[in-house]
PDB file of N, CA and C in Angstrom:
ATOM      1  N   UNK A   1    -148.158-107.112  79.206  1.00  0.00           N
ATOM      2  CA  UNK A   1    -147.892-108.368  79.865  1.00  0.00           C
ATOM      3  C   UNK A   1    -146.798-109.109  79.104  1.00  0.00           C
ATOM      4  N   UNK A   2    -145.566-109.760  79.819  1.00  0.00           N
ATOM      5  CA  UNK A   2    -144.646-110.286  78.897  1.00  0.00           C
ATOM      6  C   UNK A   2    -145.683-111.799  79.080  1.00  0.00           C
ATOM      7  N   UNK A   3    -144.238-112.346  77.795  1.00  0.00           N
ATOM      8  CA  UNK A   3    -144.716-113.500  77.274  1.00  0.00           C
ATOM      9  C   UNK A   3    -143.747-114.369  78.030  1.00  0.00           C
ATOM     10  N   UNK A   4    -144.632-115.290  79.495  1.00  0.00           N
ATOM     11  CA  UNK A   4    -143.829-116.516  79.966  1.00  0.00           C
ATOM     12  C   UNK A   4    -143.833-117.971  79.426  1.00  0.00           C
ATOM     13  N   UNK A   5    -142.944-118.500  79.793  1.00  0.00           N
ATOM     14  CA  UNK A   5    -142.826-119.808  79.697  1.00  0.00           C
ATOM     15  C   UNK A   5    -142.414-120.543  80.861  1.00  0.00           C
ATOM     16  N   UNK A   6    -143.802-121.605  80.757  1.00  0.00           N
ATOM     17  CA  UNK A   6    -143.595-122.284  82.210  1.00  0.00           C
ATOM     18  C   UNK A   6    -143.071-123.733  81.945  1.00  0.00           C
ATOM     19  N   UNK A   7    -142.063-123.887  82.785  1.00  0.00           N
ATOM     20  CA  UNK A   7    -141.665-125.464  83.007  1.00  0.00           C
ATOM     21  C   UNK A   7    -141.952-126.453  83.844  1.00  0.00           C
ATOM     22  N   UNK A   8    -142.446-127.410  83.695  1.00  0.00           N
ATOM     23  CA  UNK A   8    -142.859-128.671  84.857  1.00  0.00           C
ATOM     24  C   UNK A   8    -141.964-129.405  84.918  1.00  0.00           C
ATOM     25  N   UNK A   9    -140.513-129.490  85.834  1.00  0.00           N
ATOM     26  CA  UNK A   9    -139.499-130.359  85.656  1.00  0.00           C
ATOM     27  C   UNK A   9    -140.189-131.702  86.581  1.00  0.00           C
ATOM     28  N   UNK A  10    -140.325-132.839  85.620  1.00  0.00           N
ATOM     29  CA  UNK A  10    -140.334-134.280  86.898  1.00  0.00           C
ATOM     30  C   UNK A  10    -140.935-135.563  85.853  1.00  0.00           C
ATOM     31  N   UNK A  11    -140.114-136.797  86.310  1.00  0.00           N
ATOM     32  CA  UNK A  11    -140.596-138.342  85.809  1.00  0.00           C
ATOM     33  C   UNK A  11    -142.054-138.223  85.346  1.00  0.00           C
ATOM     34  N   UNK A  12    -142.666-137.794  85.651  1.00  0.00           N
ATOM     35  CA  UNK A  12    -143.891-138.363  85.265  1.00  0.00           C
ATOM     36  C   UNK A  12    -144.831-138.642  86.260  1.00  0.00           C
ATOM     37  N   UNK A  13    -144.763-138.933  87.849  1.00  0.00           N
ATOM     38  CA  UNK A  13    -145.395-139.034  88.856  1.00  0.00           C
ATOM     39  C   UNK A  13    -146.402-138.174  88.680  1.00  0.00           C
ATOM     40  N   UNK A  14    -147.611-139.063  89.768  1.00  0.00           N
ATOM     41  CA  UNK A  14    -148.451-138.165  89.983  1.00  0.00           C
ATOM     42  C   UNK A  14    -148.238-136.454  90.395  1.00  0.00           C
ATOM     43  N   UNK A  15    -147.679-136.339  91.338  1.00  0.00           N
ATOM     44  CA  UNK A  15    -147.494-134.689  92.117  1.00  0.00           C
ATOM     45  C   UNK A  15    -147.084-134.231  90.870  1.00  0.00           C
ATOM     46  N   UNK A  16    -146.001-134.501  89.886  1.00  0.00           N
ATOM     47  CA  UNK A  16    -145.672-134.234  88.886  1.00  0.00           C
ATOM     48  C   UNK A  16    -146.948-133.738  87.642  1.00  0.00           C
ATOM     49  N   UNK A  17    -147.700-134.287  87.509  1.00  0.00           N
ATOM     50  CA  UNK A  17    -148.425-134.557  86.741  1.00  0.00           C
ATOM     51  C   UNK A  17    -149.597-133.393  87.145  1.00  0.00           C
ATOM     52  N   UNK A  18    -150.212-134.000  88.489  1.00  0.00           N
ATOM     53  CA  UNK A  18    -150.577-132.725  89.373  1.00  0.00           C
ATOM     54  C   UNK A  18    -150.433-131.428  89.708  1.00  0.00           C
ATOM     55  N   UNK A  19    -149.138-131.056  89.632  1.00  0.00           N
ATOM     56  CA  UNK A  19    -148.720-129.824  89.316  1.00  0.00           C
ATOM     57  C   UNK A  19    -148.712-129.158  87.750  1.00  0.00           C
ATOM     58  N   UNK A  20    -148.450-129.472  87.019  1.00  0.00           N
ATOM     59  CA  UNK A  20    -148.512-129.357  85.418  1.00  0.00           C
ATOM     60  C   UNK A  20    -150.135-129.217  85.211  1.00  0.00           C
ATOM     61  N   UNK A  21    -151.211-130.195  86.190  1.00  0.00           N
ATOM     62  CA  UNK A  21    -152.494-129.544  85.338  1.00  0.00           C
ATOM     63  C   UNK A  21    -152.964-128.379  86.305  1.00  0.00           C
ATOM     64  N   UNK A  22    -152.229-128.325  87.594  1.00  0.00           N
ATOM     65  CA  UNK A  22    -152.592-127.027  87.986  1.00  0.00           C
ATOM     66  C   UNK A  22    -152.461-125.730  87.252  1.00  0.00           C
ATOM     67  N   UNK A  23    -151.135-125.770  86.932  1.00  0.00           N
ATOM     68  CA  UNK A  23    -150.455-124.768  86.220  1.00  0.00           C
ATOM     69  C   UNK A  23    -151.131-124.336  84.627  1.00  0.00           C
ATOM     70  N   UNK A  24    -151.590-125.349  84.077  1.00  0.00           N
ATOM     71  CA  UNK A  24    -152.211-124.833  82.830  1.00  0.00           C
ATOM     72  C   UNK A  24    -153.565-124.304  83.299  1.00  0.00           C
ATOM     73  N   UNK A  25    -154.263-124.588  84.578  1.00  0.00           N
ATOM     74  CA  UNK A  25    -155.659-124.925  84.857  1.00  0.00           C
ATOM     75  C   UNK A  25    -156.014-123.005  85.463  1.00  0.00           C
ATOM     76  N   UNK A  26    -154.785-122.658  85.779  1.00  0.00           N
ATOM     77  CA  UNK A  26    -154.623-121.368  86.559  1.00  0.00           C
ATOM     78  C   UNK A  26    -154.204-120.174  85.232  1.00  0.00           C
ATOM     79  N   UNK A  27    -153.718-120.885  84.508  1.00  0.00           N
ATOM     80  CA  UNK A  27    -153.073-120.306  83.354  1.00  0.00           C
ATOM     81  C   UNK A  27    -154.723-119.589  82.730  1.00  0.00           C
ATOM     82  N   UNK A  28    -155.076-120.679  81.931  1.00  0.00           N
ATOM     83  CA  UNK A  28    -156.712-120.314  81.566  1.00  0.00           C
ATOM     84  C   UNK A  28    -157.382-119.578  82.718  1.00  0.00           C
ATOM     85  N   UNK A  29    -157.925-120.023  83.463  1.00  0.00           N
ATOM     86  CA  UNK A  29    -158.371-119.020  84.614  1.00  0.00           C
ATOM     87  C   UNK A  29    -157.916-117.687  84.350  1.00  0.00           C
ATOM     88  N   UNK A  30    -156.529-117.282  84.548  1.00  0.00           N
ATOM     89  CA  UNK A  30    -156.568-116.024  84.645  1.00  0.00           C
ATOM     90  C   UNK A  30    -156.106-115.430  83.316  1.00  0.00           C
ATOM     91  N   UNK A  31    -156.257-116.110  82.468  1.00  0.00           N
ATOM     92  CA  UNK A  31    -156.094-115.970  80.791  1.00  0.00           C
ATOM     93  C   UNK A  31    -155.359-114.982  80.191  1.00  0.00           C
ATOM     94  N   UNK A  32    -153.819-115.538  81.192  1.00  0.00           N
ATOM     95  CA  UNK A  32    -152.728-115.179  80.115  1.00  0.00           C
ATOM     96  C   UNK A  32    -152.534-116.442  79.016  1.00  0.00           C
ATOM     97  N   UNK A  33    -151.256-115.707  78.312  1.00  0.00           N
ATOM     98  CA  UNK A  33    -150.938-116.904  76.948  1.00  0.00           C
ATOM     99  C   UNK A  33    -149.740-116.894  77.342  1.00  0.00           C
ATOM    100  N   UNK A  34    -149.538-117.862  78.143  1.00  0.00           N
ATOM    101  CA  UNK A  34    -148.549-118.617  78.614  1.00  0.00           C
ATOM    102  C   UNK A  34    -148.241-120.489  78.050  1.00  0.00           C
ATOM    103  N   UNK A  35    -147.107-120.831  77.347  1.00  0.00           N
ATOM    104  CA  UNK A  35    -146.836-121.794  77.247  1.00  0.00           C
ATOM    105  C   UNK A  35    -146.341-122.766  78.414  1.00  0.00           C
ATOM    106  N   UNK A  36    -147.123-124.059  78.738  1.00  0.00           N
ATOM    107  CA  UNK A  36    -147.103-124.891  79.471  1.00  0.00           C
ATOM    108  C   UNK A  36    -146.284-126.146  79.179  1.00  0.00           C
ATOM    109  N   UNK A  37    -144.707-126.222  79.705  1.00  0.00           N
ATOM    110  CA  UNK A  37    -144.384-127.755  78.830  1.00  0.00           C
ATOM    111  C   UNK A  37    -144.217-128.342  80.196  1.00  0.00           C
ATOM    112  N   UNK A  38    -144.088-129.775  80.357  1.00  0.00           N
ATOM    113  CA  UNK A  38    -143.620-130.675  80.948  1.00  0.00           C
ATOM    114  C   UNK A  38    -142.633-131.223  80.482  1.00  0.00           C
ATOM    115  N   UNK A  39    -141.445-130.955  81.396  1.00  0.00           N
ATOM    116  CA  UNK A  39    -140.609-131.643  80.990  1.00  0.00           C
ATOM    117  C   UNK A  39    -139.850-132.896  81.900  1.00  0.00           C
ATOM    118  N   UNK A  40    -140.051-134.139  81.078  1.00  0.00           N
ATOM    119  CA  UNK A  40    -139.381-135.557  81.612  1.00  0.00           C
ATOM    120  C   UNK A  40    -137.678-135.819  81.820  1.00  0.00           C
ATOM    121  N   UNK A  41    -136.858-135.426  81.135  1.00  0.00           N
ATOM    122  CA  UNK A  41    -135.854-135.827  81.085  1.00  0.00           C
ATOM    123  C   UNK A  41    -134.901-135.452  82.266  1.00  0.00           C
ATOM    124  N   UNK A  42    -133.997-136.545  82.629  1.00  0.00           N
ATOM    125  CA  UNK A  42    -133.452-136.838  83.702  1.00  0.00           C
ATOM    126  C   UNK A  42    -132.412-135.585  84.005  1.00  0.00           C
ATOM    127  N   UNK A  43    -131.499-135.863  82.864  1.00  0.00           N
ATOM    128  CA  UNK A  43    -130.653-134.883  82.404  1.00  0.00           C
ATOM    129  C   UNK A  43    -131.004-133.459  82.803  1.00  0.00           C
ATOM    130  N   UNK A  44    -131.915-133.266  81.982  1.00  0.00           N
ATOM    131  CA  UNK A  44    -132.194-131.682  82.062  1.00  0.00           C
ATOM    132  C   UNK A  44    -132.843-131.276  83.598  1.00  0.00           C
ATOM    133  N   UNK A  45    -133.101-131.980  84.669  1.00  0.00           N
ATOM    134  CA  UNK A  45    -133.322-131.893  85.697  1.00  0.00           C
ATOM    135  C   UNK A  45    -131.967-131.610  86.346  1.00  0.00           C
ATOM    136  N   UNK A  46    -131.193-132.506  86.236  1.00  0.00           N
ATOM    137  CA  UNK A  46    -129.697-132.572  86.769  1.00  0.00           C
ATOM    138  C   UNK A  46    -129.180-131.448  86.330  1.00  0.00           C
ATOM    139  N   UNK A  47    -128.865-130.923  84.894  1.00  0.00           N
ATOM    140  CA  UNK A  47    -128.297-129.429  84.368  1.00  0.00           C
ATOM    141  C   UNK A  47    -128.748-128.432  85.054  1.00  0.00           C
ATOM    142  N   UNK A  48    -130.248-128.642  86.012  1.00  0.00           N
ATOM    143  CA  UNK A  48    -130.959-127.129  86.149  1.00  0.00           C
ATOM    144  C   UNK A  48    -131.004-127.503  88.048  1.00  0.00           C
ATOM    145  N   UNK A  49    -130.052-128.374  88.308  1.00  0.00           N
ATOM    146  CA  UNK A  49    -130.334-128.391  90.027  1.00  0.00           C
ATOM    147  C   UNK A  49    -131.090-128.849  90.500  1.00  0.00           C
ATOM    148  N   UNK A  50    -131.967-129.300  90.212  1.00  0.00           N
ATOM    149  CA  UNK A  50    -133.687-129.985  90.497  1.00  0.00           C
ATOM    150  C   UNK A  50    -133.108-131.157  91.246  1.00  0.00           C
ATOM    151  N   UNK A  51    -133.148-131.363  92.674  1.00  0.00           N
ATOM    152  CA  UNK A  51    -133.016-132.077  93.744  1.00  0.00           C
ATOM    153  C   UNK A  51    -134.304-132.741  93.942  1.00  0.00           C
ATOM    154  N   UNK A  52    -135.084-132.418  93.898  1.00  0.00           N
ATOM    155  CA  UNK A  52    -136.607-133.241  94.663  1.00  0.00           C
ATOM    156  C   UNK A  52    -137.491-132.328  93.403  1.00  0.00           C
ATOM    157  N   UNK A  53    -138.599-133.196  92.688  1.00  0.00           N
ATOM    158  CA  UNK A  53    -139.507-133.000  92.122  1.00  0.00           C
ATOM    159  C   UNK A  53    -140.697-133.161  93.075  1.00  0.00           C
ATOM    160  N   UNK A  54    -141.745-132.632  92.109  1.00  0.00           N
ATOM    161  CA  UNK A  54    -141.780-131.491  90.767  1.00  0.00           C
ATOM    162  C   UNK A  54    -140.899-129.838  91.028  1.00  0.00           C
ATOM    163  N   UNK A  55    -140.485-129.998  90.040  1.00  0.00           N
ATOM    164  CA  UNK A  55    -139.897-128.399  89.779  1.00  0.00           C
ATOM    165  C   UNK A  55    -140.534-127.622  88.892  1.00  0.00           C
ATOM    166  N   UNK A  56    -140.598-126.206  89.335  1.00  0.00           N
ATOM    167  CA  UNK A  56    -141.285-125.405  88.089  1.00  0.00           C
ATOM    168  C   UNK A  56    -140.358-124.270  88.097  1.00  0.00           C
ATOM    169  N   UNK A  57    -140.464-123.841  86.858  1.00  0.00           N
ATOM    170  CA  UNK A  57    -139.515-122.567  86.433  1.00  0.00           C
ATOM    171  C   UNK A  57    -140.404-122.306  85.291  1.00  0.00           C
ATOM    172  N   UNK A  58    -140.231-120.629  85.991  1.00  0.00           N
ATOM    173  CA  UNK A  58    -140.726-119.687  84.848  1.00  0.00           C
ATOM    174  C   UNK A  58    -139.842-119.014  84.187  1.00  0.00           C
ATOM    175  N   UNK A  59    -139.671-118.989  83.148  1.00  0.00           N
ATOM    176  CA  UNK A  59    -139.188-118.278  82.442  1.00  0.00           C
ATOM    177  C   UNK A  59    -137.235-118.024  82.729  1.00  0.00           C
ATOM    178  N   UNK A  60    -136.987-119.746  82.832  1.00  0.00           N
ATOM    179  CA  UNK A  60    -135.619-119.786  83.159  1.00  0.00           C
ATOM    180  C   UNK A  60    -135.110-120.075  85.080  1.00  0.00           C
ATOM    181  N   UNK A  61    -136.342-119.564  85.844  1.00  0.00           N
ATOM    182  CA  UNK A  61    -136.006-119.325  87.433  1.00  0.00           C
ATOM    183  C   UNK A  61    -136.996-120.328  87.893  1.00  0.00           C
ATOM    184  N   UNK A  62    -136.121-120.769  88.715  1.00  0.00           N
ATOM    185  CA  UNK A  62    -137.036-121.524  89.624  1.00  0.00           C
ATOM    186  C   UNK A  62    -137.861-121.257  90.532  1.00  0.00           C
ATOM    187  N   UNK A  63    -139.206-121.675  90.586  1.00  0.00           N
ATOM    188  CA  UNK A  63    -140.064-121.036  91.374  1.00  0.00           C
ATOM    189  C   UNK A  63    -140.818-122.008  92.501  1.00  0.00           C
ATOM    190  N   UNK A  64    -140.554-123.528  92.574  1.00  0.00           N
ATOM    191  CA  UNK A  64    -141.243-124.190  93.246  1.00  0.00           C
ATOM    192  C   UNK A  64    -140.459-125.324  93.029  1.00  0.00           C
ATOM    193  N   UNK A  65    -140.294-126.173  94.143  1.00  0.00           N
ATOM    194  CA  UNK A  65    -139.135-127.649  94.224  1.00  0.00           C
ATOM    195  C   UNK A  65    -139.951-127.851  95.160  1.00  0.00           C
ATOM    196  N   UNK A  66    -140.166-129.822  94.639  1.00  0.00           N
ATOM    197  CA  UNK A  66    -140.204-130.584  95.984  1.00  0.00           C
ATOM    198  C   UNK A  66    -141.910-130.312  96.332  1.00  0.00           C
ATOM    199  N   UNK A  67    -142.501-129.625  95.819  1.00  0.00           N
ATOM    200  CA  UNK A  67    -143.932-130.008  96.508  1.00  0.00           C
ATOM    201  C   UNK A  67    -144.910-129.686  95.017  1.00  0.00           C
ATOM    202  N   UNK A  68    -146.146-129.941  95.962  1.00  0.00           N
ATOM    203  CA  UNK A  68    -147.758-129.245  94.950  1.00  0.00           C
ATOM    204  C   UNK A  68    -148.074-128.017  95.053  1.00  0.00           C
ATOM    205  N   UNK A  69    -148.113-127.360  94.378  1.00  0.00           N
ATOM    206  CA  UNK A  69    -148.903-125.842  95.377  1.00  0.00           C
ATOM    207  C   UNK A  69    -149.853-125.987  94.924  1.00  0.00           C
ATOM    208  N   UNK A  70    -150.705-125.467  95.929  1.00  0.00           N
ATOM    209  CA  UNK A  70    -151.945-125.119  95.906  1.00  0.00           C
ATOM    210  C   UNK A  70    -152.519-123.957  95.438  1.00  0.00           C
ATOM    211  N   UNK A  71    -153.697-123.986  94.450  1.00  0.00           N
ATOM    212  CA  UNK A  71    -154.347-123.439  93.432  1.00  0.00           C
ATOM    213  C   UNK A  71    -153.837-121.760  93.342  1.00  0.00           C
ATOM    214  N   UNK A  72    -154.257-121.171  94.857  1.00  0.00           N
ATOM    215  CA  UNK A  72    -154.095-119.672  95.228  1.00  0.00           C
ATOM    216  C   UNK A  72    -152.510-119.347  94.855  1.00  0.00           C
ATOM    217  N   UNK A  73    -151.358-120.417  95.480  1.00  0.00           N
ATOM    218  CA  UNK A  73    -150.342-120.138  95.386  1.00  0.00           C
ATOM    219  C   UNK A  73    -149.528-120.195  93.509  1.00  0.00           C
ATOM    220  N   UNK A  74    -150.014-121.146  93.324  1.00  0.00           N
ATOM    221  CA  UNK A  74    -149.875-120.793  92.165  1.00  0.00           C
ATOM    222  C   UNK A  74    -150.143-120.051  91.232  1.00  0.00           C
ATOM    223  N   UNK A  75    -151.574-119.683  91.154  1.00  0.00           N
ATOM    224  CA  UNK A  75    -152.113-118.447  90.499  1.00  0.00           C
ATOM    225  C   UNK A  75    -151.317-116.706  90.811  1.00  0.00           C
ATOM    226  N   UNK A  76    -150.607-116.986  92.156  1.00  0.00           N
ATOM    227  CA  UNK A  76    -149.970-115.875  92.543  1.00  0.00           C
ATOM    228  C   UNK A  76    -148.171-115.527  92.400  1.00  0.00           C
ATOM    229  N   UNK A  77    -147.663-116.879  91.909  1.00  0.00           N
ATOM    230  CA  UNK A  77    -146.819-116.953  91.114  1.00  0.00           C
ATOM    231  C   UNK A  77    -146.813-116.328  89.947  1.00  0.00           C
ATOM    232  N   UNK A  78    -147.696-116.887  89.038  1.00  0.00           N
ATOM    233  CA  UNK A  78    -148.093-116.600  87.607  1.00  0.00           C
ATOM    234  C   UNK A  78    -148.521-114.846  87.678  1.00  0.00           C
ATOM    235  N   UNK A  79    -148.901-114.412  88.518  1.00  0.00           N
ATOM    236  CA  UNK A  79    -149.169-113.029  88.677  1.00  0.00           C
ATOM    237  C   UNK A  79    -147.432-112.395  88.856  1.00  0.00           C
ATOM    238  N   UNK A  80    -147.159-113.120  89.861  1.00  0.00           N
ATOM    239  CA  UNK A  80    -145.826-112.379  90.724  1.00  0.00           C
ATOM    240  C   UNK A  80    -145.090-112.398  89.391  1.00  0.00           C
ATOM    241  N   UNK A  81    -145.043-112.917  88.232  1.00  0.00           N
ATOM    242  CA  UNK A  81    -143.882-113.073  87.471  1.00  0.00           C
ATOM    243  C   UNK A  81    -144.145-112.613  85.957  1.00  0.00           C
ATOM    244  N   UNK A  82    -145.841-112.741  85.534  1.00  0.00           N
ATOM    245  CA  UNK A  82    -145.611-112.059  84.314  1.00  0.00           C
ATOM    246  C   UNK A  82    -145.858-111.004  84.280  1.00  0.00           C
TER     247      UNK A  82
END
């Protein structure tokens, strides 16, 4: 299994926030060792294209803009990619 790294691009909002504890919450569940950051800064949203939050990127790629996913979909990300 490689070793991912997941990104939560967004302000701080709820959906934001919401998405980030999905993502660690699915992480445990299916108990890889995956690092979980959130990241706030405006900037680094703008450098990486991020039009509408929350954004997530794994491991450099973007995998989700603009909404929440839901539990299944996310857990099947985290599959699809490590």
């Amino acid at each position: 299994m490689s070793n991912l790294k997941i990104e939560i691009l967004g302000a701080g909002c709820p959906k934001c926030k919401k998405t980030t504890e999905l993502f660690r919450r699915a992480v445990a569940e299916l108990g890889v060792d995956v690092e979980v950051i959130h990241i706030t800064d405006i900037n680094e949203m703008i450098n990486r294209g991020v039009m509408t939050t929350p954004a997530v990127f794994i491991n450099g790629k973007k995998v989700v803009e603009g909404k929440v996913p839901a539990m299944p979909e996310v857990k099947s990300i985290i599959e699809k990619e490590k």
